[in-house]
C-alpha atoms as a PDB file:
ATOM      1  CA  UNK A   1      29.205  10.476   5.764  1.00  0.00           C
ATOM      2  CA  UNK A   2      30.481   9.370   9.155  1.00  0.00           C
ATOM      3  CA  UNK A   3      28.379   7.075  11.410  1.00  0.00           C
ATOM      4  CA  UNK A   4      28.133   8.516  14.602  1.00  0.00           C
ATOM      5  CA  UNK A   5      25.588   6.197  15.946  1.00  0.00           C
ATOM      6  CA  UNK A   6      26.258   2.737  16.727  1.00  0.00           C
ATOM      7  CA  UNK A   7      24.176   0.149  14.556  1.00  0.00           C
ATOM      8  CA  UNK A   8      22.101  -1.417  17.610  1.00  0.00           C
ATOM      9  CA  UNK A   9      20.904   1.454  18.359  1.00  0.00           C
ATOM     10  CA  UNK A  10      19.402   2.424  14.826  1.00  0.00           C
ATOM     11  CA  UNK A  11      15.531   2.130  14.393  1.00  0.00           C
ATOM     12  CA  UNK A  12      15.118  -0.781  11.554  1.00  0.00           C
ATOM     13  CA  UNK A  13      12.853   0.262   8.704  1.00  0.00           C
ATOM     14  CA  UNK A  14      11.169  -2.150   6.323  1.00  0.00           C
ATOM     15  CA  UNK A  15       9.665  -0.533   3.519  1.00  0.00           C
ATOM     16  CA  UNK A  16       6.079  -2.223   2.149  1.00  0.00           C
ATOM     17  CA  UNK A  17       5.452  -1.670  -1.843  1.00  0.00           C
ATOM     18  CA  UNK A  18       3.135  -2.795  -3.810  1.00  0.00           C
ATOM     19  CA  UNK A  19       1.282  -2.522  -6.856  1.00  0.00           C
ATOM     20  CA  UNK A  20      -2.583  -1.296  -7.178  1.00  0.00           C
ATOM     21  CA  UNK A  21      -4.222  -4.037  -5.244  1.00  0.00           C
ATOM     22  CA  UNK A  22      -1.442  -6.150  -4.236  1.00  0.00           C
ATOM     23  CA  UNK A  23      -2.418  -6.186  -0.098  1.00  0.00           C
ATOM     24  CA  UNK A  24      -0.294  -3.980   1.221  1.00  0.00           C
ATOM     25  CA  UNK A  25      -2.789  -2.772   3.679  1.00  0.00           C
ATOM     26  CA  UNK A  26      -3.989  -6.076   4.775  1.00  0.00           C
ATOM     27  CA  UNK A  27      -0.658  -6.933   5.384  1.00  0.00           C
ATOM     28  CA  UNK A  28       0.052  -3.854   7.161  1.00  0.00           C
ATOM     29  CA  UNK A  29      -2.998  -4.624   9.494  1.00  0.00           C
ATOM     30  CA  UNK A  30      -1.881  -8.067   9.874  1.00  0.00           C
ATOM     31  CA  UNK A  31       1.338  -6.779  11.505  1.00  0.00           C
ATOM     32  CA  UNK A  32      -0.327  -4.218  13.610  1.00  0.00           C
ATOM     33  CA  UNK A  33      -2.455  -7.007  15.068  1.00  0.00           C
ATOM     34  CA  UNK A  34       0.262  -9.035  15.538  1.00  0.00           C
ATOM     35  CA  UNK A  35       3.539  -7.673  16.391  1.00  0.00           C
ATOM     36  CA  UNK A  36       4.289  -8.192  19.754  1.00  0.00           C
ATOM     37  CA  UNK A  37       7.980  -8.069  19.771  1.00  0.00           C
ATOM     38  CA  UNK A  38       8.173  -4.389  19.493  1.00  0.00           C
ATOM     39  CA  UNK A  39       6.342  -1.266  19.423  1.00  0.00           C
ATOM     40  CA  UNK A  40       5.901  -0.188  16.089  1.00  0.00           C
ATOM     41  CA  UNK A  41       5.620   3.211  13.899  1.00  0.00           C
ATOM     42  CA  UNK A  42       3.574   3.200  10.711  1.00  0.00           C
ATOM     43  CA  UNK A  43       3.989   5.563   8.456  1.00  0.00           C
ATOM     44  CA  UNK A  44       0.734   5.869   5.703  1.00  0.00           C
ATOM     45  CA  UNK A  45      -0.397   8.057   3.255  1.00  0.00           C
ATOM     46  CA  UNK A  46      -3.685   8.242   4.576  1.00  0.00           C
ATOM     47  CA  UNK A  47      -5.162   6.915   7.724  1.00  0.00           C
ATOM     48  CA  UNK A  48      -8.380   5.386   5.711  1.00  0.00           C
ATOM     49  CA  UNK A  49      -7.583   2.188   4.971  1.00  0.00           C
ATOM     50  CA  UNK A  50      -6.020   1.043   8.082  1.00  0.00           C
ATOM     51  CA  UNK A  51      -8.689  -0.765  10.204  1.00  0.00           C
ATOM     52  CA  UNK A  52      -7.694   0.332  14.166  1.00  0.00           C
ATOM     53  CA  UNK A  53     -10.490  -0.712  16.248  1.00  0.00           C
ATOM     54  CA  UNK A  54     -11.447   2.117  18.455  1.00  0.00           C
ATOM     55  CA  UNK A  55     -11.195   0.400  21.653  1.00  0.00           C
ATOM     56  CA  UNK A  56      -7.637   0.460  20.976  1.00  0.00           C
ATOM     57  CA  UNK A  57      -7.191   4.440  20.312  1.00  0.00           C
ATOM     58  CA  UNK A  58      -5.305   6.171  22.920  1.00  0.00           C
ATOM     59  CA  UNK A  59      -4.525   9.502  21.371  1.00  0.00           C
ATOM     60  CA  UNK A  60      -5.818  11.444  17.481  1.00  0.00           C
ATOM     61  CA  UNK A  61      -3.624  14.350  16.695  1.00  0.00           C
ATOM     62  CA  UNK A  62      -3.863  15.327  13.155  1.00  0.00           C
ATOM     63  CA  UNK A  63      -1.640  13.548  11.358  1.00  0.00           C
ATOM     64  CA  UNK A  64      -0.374  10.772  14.222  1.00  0.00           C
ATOM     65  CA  UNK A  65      -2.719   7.884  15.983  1.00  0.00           C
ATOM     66  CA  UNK A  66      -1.478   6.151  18.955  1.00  0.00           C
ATOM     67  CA  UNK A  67      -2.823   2.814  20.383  1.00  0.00           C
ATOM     68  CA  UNK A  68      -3.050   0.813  23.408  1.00  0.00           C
ATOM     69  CA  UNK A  69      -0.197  -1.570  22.111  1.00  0.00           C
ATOM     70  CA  UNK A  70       2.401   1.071  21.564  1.00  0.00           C
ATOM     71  CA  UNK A  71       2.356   1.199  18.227  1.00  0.00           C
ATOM     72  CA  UNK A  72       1.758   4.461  16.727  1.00  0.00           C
ATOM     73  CA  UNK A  73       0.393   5.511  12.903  1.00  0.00           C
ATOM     74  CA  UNK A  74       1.306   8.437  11.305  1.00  0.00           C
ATOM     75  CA  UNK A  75       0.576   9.882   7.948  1.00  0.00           C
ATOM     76  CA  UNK A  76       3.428  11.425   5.284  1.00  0.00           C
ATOM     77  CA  UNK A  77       1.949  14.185   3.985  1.00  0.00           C
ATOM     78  CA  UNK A  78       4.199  14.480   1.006  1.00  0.00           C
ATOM     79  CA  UNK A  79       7.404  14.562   3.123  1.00  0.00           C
ATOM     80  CA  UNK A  80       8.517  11.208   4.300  1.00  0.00           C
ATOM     81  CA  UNK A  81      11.373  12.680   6.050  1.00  0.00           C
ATOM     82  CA  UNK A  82      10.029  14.927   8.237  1.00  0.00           C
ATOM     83  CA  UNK A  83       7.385  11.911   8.864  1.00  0.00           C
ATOM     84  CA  UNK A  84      10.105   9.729  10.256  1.00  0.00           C
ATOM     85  CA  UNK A  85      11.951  12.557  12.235  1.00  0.00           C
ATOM     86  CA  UNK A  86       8.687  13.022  14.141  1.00  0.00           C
ATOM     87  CA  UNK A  87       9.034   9.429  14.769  1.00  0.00           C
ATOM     88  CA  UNK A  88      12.597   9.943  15.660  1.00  0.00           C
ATOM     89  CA  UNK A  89      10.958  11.914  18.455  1.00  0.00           C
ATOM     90  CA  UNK A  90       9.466   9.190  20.722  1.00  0.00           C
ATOM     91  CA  UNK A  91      12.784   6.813  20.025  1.00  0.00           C
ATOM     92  CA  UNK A  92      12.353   6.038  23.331  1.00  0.00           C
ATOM     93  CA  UNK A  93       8.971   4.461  22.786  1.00  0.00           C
ATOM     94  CA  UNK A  94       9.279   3.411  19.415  1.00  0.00           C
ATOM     95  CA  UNK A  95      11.483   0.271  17.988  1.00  0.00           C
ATOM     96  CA  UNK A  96      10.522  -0.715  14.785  1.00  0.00           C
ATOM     97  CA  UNK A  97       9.247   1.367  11.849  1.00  0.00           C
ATOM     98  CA  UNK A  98       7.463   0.850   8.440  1.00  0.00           C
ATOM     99  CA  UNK A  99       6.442   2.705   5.582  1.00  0.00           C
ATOM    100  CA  UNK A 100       3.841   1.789   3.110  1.00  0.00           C
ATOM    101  CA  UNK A 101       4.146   3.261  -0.068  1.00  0.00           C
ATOM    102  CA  UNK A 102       1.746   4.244  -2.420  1.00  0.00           C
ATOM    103  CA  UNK A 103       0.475   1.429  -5.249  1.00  0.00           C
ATOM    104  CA  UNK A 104       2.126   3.422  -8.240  1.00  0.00           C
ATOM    105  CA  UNK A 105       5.702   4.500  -5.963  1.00  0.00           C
ATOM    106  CA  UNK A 106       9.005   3.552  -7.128  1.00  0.00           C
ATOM    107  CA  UNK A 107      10.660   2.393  -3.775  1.00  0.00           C
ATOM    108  CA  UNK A 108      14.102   3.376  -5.009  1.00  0.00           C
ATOM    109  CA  UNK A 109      13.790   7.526  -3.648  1.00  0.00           C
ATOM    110  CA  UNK A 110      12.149   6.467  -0.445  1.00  0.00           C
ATOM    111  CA  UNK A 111      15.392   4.184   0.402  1.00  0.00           C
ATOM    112  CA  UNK A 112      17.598   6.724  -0.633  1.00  0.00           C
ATOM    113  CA  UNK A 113      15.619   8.921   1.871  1.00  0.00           C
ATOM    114  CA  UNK A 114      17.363   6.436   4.729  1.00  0.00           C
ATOM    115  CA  UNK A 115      20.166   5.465   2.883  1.00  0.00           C
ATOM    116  CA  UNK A 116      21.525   8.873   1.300  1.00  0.00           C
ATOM    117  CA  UNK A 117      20.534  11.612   4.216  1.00  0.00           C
ATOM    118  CA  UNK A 118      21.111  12.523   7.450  1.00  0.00           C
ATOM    119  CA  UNK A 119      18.374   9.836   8.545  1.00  0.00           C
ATOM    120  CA  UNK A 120      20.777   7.032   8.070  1.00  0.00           C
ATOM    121  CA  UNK A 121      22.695   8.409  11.188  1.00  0.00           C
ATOM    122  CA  UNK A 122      19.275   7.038  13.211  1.00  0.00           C
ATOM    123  CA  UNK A 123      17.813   4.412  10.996  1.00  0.00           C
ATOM    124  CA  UNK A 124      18.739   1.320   9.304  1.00  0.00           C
ATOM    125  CA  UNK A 125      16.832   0.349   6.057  1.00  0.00           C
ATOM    126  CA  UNK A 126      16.324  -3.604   7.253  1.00  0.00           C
ATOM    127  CA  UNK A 127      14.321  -4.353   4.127  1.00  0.00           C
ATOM    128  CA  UNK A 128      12.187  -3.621   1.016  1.00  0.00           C
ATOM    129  CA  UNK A 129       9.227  -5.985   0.628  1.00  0.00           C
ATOM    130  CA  UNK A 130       6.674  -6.066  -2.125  1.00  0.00           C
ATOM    131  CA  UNK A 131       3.942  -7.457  -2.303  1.00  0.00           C
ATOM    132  CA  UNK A 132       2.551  -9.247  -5.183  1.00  0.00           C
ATOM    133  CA  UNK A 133      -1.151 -10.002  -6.075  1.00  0.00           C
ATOM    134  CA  UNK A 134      -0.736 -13.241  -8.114  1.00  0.00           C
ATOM    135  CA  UNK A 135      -4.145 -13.509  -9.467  1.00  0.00           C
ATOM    136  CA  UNK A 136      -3.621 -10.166 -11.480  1.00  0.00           C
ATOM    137  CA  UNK A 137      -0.067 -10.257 -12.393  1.00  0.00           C
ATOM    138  CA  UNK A 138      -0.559  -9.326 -16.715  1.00  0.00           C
ATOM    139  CA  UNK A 139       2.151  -7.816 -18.622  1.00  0.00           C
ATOM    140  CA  UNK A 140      -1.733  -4.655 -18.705  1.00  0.00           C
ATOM    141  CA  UNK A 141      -0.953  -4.353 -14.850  1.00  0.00           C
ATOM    142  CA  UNK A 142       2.808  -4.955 -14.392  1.00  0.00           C
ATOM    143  CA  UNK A 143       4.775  -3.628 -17.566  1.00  0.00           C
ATOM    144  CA  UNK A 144       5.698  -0.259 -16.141  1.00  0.00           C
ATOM    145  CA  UNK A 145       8.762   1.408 -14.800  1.00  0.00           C
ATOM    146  CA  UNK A 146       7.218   1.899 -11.158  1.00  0.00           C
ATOM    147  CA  UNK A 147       5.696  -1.586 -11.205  1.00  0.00           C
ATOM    148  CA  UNK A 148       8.930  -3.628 -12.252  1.00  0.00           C
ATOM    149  CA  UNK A 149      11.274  -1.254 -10.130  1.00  0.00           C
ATOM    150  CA  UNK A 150       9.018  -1.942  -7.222  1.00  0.00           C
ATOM    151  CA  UNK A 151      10.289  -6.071  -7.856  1.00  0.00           C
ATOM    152  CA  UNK A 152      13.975  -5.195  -9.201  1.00  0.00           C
ATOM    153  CA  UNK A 153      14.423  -3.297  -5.618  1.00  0.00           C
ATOM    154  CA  UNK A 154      12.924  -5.337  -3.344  1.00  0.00           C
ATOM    155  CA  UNK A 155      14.488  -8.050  -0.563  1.00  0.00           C
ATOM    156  CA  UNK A 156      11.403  -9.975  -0.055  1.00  0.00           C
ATOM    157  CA  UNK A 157       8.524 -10.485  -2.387  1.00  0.00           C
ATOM    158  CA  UNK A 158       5.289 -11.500  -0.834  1.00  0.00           C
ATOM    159  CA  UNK A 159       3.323 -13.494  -3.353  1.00  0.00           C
ATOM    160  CA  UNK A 160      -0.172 -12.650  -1.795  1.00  0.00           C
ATOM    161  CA  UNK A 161      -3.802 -14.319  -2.490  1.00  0.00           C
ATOM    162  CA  UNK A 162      -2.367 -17.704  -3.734  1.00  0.00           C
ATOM    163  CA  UNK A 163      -5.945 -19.416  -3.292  1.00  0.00           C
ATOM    164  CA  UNK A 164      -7.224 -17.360  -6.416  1.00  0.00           C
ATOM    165  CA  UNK A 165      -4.736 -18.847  -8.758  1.00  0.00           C
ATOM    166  CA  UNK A 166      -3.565 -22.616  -9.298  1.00  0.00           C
ATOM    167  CA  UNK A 167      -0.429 -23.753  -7.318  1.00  0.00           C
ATOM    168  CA  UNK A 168       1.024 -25.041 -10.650  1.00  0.00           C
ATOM    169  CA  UNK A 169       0.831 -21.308 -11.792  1.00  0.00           C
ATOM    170  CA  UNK A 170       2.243 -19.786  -8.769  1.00  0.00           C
ATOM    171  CA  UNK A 171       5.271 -21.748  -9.011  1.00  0.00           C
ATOM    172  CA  UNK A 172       5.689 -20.769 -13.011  1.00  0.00           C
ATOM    173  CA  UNK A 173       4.990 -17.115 -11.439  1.00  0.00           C
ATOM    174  CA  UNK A 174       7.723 -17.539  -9.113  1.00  0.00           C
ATOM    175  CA  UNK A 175      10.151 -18.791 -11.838  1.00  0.00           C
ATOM    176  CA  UNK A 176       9.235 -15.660 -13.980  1.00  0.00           C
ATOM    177  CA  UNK A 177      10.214 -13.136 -10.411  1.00  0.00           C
ATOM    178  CA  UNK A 178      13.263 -15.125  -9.990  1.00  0.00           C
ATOM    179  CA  UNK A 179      14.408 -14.458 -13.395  1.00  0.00           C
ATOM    180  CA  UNK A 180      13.740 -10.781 -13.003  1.00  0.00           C
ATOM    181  CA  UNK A 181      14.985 -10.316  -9.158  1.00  0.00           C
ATOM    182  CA  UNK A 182      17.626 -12.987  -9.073  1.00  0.00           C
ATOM    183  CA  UNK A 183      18.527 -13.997  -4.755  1.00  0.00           C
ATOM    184  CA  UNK A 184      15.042 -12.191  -3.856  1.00  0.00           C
ATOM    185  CA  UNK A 185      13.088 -14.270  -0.560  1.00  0.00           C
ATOM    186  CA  UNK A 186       9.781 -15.008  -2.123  1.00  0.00           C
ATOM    187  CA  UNK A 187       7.153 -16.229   0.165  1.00  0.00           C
ATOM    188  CA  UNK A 188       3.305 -17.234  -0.208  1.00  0.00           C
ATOM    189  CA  UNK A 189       0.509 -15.933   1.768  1.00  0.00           C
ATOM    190  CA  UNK A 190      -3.461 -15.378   1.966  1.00  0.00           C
ATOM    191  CA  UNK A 191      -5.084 -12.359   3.171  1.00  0.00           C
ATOM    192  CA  UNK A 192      -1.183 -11.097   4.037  1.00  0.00           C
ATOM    193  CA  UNK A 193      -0.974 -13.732   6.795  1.00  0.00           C
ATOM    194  CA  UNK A 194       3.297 -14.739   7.091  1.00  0.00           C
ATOM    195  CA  UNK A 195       5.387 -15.410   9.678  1.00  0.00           C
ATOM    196  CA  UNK A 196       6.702 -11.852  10.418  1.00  0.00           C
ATOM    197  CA  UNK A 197      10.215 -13.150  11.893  1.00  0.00           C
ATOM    198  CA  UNK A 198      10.396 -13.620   7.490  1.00  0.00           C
ATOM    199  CA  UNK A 199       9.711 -10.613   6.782  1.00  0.00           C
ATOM    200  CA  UNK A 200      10.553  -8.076   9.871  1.00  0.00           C
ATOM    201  CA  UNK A 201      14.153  -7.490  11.796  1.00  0.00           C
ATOM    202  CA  UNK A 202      15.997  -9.774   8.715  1.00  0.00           C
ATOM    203  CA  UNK A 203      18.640  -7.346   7.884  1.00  0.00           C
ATOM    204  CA  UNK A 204      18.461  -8.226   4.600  1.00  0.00           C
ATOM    205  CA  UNK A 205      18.742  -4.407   3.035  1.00  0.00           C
ATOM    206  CA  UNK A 206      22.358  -3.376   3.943  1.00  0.00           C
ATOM    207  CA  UNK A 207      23.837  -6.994   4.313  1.00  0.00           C
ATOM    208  CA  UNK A 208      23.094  -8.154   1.405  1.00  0.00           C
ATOM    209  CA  UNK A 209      23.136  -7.715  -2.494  1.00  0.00           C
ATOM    210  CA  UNK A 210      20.530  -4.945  -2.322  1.00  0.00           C
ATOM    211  CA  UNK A 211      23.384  -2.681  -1.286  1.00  0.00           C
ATOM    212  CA  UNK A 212      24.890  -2.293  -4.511  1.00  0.00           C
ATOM    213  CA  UNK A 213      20.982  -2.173  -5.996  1.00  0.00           C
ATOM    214  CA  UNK A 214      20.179   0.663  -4.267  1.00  0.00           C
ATOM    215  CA  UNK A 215      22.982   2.776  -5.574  1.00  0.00           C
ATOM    216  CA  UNK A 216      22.159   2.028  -8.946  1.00  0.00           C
ATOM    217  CA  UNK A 217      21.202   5.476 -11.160  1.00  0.00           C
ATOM    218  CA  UNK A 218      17.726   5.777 -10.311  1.00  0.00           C
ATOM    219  CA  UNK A 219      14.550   5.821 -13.012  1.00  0.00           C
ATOM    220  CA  UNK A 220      13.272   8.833 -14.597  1.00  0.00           C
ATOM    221  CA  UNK A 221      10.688  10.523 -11.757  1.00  0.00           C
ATOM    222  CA  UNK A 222       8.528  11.404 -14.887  1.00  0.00           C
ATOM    223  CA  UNK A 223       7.161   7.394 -14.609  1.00  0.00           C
ATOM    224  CA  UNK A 224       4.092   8.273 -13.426  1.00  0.00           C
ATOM    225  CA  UNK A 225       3.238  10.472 -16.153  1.00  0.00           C
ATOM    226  CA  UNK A 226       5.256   7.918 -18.562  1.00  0.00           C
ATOM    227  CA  UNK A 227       2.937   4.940 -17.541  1.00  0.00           C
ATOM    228  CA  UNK A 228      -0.305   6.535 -18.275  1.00  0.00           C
ATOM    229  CA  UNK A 229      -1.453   6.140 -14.115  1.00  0.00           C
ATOM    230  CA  UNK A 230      -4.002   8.403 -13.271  1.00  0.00           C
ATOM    231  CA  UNK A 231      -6.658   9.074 -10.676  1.00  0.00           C
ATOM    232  CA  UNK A 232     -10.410  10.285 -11.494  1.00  0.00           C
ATOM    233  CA  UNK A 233     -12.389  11.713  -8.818  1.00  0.00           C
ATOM    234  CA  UNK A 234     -15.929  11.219  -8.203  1.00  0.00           C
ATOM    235  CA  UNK A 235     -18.412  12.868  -6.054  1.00  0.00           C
ATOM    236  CA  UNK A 236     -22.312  13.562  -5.289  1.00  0.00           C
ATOM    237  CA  UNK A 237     -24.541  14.479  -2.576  1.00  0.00           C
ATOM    238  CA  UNK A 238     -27.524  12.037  -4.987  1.00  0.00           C
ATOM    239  CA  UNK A 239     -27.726   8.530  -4.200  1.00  0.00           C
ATOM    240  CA  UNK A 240     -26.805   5.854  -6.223  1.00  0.00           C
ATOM    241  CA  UNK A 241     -28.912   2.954  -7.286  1.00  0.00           C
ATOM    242  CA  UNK A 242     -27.760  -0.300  -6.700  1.00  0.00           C
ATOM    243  CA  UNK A 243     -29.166  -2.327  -9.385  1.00  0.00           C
ATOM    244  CA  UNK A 244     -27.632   0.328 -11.894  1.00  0.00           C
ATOM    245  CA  UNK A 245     -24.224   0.448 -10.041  1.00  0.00           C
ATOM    246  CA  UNK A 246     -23.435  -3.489  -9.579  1.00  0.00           C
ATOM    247  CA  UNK A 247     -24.747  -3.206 -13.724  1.00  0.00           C
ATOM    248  CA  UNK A 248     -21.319  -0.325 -13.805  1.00  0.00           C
ATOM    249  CA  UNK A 249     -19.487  -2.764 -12.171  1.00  0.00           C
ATOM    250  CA  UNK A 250     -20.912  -6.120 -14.472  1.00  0.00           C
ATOM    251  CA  UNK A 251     -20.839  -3.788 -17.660  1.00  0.00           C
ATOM    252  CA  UNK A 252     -19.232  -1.308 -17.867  1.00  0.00           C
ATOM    253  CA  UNK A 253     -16.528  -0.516 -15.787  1.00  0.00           C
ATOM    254  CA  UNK A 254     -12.731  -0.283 -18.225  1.00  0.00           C
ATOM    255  CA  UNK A 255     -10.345  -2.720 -17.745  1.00  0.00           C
ATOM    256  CA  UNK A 256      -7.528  -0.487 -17.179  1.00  0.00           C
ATOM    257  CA  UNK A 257      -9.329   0.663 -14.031  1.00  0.00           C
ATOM    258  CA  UNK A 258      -7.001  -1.426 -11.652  1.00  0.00           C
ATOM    259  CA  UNK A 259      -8.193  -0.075  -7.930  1.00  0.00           C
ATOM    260  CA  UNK A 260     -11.355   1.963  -6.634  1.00  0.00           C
ATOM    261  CA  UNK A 261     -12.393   3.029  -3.163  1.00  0.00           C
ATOM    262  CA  UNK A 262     -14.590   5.139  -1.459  1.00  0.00           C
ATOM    263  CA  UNK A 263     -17.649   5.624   0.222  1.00  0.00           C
ATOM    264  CA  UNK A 264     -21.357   5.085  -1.415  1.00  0.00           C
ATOM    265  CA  UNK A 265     -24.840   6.419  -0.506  1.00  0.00           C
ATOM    266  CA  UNK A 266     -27.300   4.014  -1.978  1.00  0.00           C
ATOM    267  CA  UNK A 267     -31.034   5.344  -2.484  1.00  0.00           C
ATOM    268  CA  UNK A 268     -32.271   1.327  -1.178  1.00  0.00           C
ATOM    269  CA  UNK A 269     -29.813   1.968   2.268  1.00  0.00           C
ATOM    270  CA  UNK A 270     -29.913   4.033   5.177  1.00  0.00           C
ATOM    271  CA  UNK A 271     -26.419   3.123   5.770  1.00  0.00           C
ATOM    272  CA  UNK A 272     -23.363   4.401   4.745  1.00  0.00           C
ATOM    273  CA  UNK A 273     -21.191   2.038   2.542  1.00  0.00           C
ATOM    274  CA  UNK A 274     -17.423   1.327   2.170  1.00  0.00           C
ATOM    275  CA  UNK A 275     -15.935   0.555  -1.353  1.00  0.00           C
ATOM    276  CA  UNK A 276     -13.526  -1.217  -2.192  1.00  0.00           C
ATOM    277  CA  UNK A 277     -11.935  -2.901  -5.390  1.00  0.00           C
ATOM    278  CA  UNK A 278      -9.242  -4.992  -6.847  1.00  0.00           C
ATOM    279  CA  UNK A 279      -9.160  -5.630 -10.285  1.00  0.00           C
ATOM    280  CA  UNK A 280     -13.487  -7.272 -10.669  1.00  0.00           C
ATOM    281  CA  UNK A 281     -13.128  -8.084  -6.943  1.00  0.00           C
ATOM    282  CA  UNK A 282     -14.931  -5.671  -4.583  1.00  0.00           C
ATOM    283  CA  UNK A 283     -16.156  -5.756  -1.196  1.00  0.00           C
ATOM    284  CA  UNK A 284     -18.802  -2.883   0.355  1.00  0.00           C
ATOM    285  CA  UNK A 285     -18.642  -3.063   3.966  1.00  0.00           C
ATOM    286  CA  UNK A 286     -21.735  -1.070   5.881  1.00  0.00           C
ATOM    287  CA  UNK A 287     -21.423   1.290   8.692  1.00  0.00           C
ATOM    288  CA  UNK A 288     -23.492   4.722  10.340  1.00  0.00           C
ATOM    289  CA  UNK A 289     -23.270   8.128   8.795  1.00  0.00           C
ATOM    290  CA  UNK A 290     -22.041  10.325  10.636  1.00  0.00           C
ATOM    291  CA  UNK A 291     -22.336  13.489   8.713  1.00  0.00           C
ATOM    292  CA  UNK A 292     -24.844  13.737   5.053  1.00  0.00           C
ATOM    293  CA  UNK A 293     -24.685  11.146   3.080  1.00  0.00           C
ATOM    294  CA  UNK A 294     -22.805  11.427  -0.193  1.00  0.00           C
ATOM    295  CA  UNK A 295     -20.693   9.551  -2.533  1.00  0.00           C
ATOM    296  CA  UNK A 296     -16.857   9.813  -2.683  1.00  0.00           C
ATOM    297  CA  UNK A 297     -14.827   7.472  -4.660  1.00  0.00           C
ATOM    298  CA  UNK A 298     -11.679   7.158  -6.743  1.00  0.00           C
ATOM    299  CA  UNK A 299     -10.818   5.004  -9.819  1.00  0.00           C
ATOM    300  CA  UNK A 300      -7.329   4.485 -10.174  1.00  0.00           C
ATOM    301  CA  UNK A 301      -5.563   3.060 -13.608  1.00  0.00           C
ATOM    302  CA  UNK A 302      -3.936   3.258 -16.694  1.00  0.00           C
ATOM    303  CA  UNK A 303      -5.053   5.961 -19.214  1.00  0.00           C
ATOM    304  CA  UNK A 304      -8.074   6.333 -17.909  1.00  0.00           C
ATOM    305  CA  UNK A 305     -11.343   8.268 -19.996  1.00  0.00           C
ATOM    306  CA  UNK A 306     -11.884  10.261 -17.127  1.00  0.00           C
ATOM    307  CA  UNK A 307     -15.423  11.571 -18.929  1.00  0.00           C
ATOM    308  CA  UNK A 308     -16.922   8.548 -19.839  1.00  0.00           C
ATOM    309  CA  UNK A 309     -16.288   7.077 -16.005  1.00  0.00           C
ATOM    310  CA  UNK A 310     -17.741  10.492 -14.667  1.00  0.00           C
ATOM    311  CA  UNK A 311     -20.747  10.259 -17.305  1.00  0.00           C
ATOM    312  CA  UNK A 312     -21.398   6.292 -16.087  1.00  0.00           C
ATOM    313  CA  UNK A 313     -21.705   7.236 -12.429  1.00  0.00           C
ATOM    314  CA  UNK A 314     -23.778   9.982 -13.172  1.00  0.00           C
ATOM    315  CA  UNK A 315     -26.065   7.896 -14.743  1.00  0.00           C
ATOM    316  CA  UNK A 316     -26.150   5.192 -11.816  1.00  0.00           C
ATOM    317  CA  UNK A 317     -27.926   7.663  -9.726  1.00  0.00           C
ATOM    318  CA  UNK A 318     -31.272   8.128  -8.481  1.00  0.00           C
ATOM    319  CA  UNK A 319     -33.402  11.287  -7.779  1.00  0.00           C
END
């Protein structure tokens, strides 16, 4: 395909992966905080996790957010193209854009979506970063086709929440990722706190060995199904009790349950509660209702016994 557009005036695109868990979020607020040098387009699959303090709202359509700063969110709704050409719209007010992926996506298809269509003509794929939660990288979390394609494809890997895990096994981590992803940047960071001139405008995608990566043959898209990754849905308008819930989480929550969120209604609270977990790490971060309370969460994991998870919660309620 010809190139009609000259390079400089492409809009870069980094692409954030991840697995379950990994940070990509908190790196993806850390950015939006930060980034000063340009105005910036997110795209997300859901608007949830991203913490944008409303002082800084400008504008809520349905599926786009603007803010003060010039940066604007907006969310994929199964069609990552016709995300970014929305984006492609307000090119005059938009210089930089990003797309986080979901924890379980192989990154390969969504670079092909700027490297293979008619988007390449506007955009420029600058990079493919994933980030990496050292503290849980097992052969249980990481031996899967999306999970290893997500490091085989990537430019950068961000090794994220290197406090939770001894330097001397970081650096036999890295070792290990080197051997898989051979000329990969890999860089260290807490809470997703880097330097963003490392990981932002590096043109590392199309200049350099990626290139010929990217036009491998790509995976089976059955991997999803091949892993065993699954989602179970939970929901009730009865409160929980928190002695019997922290005794799920203690007890009897799986192992193969790799990332959980939601929101909780405890019977002890009048508040309404934010959920989230990595691995045995949560946090639950309080906040006003402002519609009835009710609990909505999802478990996300490997082969998952949807039943017995469903039975547990039921019987961590109250009432």
């Amino acid at each position: 395909m010809s190139d009609p557009t000259p390079t400089d005036t492409k809009l870069p695109v980094t692409i954030i992966t991840g697995f379950l868990g990994s940070g990509k979020t908190t790196l993806l607020n850390y950015i939006l905080q930060n980034f000063e040098h340009y105005k910036v387009a997110v795209l997300v699959n859901e608007f949830g996790d991203i913490n944008i303090d409303s002082q800084l709202l400008i504008a809520v359509e349905e599926d786009m957010i603007e803010l003060t700063n010039g940066c604007i969110c907006c969310t994929i709704n199964d069609n990552l193209a016709d995300a970014a050409y929305r984006v492609l719209e307000r090119r005059d007010r938009i210089e930089y854009l990003i797309v986080e992926t979901t924890g379980v996506a192989d990154p390969l298809p969504i670079a092909l979506t700027f490297l293979g269509t008619d988007l390449r003509e506007h955009t420029q794929l600058d990079a493919i970063l994933t980030v990496v939660d050292v503290s849980t990288f097992t052969p249980a979390h990481y031996f899967s086709d999306a999970a290893m394609s997500q490091i085989t494809y990537s430019d950068i890997i961000l090794f994220n929440k290197i406090d939770l895990l001894p330097e001397a096994e970081v650096d036999e981590l890295e070792g290990h990722i080197g051997s898989i992803k051979a000329g990969a940047r890999i860089l260290r960071s807490q809470y997703g706190k880097v330097s963003l001139s490392l990981i932002l405008d590096v043109n590392l995608a199309e200049s350099g060995s990626s290139e010929k990566t990217l036009t491998a043959p790509a995976p089976s898209s059955t991997h999803l199904n091949s892993d065993g990754y699954m989602a179970v849905s939970f929901q009730s308008d009865r409160p929980l009790s928190v002695k019997k819930f922290q005794q799920f989480l203690d007890y009897h929550l799986p192992d193969n349950v790799f990332r959980a969120k939601g929101v909780l209604y405890f019977d002890e609270s009048p508040k309404r509660h934010l959920f989230q977990l990595s691995g045995k790490r949560f946090t639950i971060d309080d906040s006003e209702w402002k519609g009835s309370p009710k609990n909505q969460m999802v478990l996300i994991g490997r082969k998952l016994d949807s039943l017995f998870l469903i039975q547990a919660l039921n019987n961590c309620l109250t009432r």
